[in-house]
C-alpha atoms as a PDB file:
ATOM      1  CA  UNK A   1    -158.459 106.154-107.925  1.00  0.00           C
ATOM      2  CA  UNK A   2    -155.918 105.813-105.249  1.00  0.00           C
ATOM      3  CA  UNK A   3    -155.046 109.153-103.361  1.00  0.00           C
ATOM      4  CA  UNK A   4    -151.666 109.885-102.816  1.00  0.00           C
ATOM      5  CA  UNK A   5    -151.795 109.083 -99.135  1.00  0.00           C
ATOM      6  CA  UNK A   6    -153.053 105.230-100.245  1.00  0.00           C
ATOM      7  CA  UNK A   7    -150.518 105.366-102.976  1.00  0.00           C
ATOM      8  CA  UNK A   8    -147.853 106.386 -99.910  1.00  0.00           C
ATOM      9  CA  UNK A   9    -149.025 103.598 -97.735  1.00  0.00           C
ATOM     10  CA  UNK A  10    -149.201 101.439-100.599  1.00  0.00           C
ATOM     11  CA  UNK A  11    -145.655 102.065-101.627  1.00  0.00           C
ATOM     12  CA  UNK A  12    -144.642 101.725 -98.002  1.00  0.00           C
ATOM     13  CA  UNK A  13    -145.891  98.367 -97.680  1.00  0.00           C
ATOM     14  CA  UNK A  14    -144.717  97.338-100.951  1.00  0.00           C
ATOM     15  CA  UNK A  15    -141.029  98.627-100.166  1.00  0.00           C
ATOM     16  CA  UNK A  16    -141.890  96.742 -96.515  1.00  0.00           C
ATOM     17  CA  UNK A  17    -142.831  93.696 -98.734  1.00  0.00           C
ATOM     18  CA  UNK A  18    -139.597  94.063-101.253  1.00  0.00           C
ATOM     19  CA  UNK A  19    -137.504  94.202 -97.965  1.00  0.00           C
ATOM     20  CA  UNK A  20    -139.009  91.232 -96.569  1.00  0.00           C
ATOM     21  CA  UNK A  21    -138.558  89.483-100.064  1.00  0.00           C
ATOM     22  CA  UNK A  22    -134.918  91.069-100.191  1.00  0.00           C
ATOM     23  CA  UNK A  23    -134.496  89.909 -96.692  1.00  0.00           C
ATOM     24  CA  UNK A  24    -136.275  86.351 -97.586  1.00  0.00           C
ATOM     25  CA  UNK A  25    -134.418  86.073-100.793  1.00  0.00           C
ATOM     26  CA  UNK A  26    -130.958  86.446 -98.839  1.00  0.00           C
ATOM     27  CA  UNK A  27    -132.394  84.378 -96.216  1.00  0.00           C
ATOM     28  CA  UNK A  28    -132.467  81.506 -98.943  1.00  0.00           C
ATOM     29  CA  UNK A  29    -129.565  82.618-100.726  1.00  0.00           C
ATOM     30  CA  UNK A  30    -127.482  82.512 -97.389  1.00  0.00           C
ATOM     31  CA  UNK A  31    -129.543  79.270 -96.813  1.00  0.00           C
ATOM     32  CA  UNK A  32    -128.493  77.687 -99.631  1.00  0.00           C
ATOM     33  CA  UNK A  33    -125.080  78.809 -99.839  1.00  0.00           C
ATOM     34  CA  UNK A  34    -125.177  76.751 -96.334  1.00  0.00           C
ATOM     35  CA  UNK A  35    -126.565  73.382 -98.240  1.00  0.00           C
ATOM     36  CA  UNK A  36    -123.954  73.656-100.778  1.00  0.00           C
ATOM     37  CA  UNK A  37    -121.262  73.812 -98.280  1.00  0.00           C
ATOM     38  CA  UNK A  38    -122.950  71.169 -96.569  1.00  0.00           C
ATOM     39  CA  UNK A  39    -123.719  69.024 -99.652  1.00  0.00           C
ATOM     40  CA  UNK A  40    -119.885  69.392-100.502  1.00  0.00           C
ATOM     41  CA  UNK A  41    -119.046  68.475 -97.049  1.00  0.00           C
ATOM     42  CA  UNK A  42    -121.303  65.638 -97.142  1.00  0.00           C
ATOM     43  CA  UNK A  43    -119.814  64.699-100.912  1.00  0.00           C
ATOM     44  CA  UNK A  44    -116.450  65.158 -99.191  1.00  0.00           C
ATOM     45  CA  UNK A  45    -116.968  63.036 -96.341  1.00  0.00           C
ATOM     46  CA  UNK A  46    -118.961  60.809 -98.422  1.00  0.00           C
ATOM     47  CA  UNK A  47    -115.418  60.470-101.091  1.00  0.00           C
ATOM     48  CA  UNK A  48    -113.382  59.993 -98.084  1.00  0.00           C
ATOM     49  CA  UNK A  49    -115.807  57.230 -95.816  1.00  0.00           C
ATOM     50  CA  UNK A  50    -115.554  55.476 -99.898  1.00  0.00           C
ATOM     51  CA  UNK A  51    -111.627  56.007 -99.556  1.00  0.00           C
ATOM     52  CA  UNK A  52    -111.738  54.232 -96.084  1.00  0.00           C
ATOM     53  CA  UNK A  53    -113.896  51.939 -96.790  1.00  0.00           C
ATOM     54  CA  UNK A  54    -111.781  51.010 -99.754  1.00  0.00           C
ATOM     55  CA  UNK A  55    -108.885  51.027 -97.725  1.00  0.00           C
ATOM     56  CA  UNK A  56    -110.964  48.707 -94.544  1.00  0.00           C
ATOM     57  CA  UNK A  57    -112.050  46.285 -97.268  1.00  0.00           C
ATOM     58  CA  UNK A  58    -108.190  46.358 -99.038  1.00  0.00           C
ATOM     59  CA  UNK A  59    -106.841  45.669 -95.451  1.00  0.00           C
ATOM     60  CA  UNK A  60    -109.458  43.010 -94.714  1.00  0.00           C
ATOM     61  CA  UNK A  61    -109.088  40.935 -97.424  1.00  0.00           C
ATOM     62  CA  UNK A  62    -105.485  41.102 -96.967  1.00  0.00           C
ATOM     63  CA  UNK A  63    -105.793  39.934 -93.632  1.00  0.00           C
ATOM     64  CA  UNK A  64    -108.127  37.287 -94.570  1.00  0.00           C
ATOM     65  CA  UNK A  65    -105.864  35.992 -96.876  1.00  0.00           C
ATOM     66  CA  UNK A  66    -103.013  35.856 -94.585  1.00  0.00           C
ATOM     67  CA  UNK A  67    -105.423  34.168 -92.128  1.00  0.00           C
ATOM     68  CA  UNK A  68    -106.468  31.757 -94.749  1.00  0.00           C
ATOM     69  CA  UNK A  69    -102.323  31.105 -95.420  1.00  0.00           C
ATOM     70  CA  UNK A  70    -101.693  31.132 -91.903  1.00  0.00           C
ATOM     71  CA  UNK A  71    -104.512  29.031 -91.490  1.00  0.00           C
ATOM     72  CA  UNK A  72    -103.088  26.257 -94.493  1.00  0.00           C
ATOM     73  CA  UNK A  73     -99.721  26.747 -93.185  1.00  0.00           C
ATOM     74  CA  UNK A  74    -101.357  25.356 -89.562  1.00  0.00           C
ATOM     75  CA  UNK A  75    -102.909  22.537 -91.149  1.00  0.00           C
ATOM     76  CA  UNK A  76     -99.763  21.620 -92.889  1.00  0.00           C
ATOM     77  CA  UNK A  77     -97.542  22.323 -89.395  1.00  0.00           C
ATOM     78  CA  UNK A  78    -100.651  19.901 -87.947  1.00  0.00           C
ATOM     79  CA  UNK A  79    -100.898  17.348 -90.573  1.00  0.00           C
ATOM     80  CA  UNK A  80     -96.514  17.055 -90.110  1.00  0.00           C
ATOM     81  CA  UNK A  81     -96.845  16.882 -86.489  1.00  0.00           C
ATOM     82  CA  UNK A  82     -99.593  14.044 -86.578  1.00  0.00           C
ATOM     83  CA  UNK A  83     -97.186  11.976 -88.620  1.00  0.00           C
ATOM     84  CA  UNK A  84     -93.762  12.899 -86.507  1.00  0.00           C
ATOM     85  CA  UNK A  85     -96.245  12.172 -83.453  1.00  0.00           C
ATOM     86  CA  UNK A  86     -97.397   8.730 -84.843  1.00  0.00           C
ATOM     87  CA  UNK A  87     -93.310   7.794 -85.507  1.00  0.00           C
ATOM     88  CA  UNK A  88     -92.096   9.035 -82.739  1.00  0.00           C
ATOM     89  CA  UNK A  89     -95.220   6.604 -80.938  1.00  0.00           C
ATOM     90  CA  UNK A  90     -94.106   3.506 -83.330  1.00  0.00           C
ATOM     91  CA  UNK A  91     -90.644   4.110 -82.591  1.00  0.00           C
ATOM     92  CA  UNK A  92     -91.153   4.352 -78.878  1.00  0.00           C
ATOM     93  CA  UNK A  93     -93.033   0.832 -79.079  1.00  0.00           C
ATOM     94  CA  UNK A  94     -90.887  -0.763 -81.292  1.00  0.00           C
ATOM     95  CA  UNK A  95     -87.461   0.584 -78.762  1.00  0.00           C
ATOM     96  CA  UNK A  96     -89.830  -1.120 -75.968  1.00  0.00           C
ATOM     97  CA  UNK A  97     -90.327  -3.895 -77.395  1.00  0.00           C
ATOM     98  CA  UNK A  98     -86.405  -4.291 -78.597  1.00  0.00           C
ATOM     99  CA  UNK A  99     -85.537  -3.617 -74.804  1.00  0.00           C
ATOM    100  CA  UNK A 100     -87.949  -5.728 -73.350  1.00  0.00           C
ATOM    101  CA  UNK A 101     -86.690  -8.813 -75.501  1.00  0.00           C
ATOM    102  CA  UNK A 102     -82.762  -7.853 -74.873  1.00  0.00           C
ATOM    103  CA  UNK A 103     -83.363  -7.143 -71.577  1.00  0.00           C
ATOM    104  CA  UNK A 104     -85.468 -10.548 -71.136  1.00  0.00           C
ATOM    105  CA  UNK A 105     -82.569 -12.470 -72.789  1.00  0.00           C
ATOM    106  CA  UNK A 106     -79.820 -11.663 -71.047  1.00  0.00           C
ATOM    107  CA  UNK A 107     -81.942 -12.359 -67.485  1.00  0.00           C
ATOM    108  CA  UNK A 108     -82.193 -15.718 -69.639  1.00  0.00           C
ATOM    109  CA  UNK A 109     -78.618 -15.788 -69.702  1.00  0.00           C
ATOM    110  CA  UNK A 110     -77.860 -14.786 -66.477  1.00  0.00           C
ATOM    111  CA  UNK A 111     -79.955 -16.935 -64.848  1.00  0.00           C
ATOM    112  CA  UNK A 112     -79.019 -19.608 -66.761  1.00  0.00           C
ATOM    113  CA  UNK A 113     -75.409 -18.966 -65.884  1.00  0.00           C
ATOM    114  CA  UNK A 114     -76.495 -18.808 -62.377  1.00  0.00           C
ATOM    115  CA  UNK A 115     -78.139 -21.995 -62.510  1.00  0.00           C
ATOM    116  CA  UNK A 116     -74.775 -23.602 -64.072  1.00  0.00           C
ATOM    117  CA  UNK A 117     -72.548 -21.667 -61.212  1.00  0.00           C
ATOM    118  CA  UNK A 118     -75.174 -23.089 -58.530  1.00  0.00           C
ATOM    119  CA  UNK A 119     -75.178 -26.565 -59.701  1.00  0.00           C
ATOM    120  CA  UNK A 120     -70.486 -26.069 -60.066  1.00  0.00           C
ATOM    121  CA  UNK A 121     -71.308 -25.350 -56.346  1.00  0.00           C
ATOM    122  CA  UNK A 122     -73.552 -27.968 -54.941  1.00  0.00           C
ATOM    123  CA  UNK A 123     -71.008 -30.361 -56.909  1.00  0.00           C
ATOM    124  CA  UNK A 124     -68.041 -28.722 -55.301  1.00  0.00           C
ATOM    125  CA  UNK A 125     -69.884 -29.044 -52.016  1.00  0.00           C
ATOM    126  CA  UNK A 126     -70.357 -32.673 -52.052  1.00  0.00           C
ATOM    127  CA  UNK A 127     -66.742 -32.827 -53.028  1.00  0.00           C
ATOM    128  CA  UNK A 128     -65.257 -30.561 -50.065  1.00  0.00           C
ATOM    129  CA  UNK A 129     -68.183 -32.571 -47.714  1.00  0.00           C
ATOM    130  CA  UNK A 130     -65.897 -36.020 -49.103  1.00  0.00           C
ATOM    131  CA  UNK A 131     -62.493 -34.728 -48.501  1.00  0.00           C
ATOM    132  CA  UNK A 132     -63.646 -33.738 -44.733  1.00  0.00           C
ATOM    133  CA  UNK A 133     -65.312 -36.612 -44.168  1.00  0.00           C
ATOM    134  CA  UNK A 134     -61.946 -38.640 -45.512  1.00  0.00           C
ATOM    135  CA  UNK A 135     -59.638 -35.829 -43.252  1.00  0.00           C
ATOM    136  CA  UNK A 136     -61.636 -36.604 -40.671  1.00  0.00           C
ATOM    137  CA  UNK A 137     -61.290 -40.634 -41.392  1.00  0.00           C
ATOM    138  CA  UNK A 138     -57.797 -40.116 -41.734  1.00  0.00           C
ATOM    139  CA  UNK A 139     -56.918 -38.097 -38.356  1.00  0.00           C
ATOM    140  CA  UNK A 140     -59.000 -40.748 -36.526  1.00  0.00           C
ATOM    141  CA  UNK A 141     -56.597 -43.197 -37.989  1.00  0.00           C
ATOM    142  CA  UNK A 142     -53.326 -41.512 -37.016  1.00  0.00           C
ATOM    143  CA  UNK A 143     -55.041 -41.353 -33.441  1.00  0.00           C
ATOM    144  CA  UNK A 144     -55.639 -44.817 -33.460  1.00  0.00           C
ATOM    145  CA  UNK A 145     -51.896 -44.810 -35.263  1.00  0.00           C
ATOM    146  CA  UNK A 146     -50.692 -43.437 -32.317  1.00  0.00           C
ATOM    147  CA  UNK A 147     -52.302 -45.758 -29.384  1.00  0.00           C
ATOM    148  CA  UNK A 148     -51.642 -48.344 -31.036  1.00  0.00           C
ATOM    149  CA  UNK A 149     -47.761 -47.323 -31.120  1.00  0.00           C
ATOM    150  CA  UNK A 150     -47.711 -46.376 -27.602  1.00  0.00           C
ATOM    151  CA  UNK A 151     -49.135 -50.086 -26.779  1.00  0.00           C
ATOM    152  CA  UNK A 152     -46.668 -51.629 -28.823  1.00  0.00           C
ATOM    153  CA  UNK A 153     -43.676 -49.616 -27.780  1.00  0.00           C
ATOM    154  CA  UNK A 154     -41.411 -53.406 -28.034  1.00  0.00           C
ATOM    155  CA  UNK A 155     -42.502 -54.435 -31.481  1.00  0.00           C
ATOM    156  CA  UNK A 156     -40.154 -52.899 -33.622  1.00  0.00           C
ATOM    157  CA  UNK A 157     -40.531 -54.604 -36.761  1.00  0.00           C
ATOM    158  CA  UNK A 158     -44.770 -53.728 -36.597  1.00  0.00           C
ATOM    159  CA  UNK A 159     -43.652 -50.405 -35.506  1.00  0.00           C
ATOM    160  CA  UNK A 160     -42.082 -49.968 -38.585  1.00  0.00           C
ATOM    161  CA  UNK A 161     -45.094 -50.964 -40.921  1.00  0.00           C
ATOM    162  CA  UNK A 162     -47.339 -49.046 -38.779  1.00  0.00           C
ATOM    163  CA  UNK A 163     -44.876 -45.657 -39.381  1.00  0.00           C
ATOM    164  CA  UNK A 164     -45.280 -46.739 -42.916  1.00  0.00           C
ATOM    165  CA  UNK A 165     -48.699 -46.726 -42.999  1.00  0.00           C
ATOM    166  CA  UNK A 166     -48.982 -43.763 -41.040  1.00  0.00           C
ATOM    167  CA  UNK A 167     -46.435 -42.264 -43.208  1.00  0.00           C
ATOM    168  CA  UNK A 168     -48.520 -43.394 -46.102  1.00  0.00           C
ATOM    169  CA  UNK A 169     -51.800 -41.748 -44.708  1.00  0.00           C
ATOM    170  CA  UNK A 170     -49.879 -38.735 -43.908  1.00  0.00           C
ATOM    171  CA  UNK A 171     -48.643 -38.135 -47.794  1.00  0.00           C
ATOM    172  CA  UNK A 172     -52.092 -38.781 -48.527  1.00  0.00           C
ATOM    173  CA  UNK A 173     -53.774 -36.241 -45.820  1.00  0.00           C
ATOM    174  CA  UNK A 174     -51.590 -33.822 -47.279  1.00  0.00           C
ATOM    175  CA  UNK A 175     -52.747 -34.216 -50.638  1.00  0.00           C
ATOM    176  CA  UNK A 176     -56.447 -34.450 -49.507  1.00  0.00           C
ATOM    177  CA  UNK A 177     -55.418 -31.089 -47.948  1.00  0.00           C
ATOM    178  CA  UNK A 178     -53.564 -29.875 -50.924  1.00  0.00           C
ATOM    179  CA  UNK A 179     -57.163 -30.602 -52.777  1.00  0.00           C
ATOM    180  CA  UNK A 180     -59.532 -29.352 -50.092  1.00  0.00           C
ATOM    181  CA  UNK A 181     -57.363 -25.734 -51.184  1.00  0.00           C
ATOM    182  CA  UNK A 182     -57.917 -26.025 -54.316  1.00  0.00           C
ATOM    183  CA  UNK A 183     -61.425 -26.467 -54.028  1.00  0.00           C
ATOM    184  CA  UNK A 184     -61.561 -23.613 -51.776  1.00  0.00           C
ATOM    185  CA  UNK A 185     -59.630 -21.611 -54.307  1.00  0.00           C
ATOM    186  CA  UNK A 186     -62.423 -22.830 -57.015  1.00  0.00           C
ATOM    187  CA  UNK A 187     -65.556 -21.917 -54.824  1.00  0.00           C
ATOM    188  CA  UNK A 188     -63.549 -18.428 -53.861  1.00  0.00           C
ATOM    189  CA  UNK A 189     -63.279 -17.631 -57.777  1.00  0.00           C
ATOM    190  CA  UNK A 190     -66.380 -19.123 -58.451  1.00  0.00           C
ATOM    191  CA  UNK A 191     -68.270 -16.554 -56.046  1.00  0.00           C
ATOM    192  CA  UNK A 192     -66.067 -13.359 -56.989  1.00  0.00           C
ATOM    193  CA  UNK A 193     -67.316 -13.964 -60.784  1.00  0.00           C
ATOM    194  CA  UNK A 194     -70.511 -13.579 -59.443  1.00  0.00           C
END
């Protein structure tokens, strides 16, 4: 059948063959000891992206519940400050208004004191106008007082009535002088009160 040569090249090619399966068969071996490193890397990493993502989630709804907290706590803080904002506005009005109307009473007051003082014044006035007009009366008469005595330098007896009278209108200048100071006096403390 075969002759020893074939059988020799036969044998040759099937040890070449065996070699190349040996060499496949480690090829795939080698190959696959590769994919089960990398499958248990991939499993690994797979276990610890789970882990993390376990861990993001964990953290994220923590932080999403301390936003939402935060977030009730600002609402509250909000809801407060609307309502110390809308006293604090009411009480602000109601102090202006409570100044306005104290303030506007006592210019009332004032001027209504003022208005009293003014009218003391004008009164006074007229009175002080009086007394100089009746000074001025008065001085006119001791001048006349006084001619008159000079032309009657021999009549005693009218002499003496006349220094009477001018004796008379001299008590009485005094005390229209003794009131003309007190009326000063009045309008002087009348006008420091102001």
């Amino acid at each position: 059948m075969f002759n020893k040569k074939e059988l020799d090249t036969i044998q040759e090619q099937l040890a070449a063959i065996q070699l190349r399966l040996q060499n496949i068969e480690d090829d795939v071996k080698g190959q696959r000891e590769k994919q089960e490193e990398f499958t248990q890397e991939v499993i690994g990493n797979q276990v610890r992206i789970k882990d993390e993502l376990t861990d993001i989630k964990s953290a994220s709804d923590s932080a999403i519940k301390e936003f939402c907290s935060h977030v009730e706590d600002i609402e509250q803080t909000k809801v407060k400050f609307d309502k110390a904002l809308s006293t604090f506005s009411l009480l602000q009005r109601k102090l202006e208004d409570t100044l306005f109307q104290k303030l506007n009473k006592a210019m009332s007051e004032e001027m209504r004191k003022l208005y009293t003082q003014t009218k003391s014044y004008v009164e006074i006035k007229k009175d002080v106008e009086r007394a100089i007009m009746t000074m001025s009366k008065i001085n006119q008469s001791v001048v006349e007082l006084d001619e008159i005595s000079k032309a009657i330098g021999s009549a005693d007896v009218n002499l003496s009535q006349f220094m009477d009278k001018v004796n008379y209108e001299d008590r009485h200048k005094v005390q229209l002088l003794r009131e003309n100071e007190t009326l000063k006096k009045l309008v002087s403390n009348m006008r420091k009160k102001q």
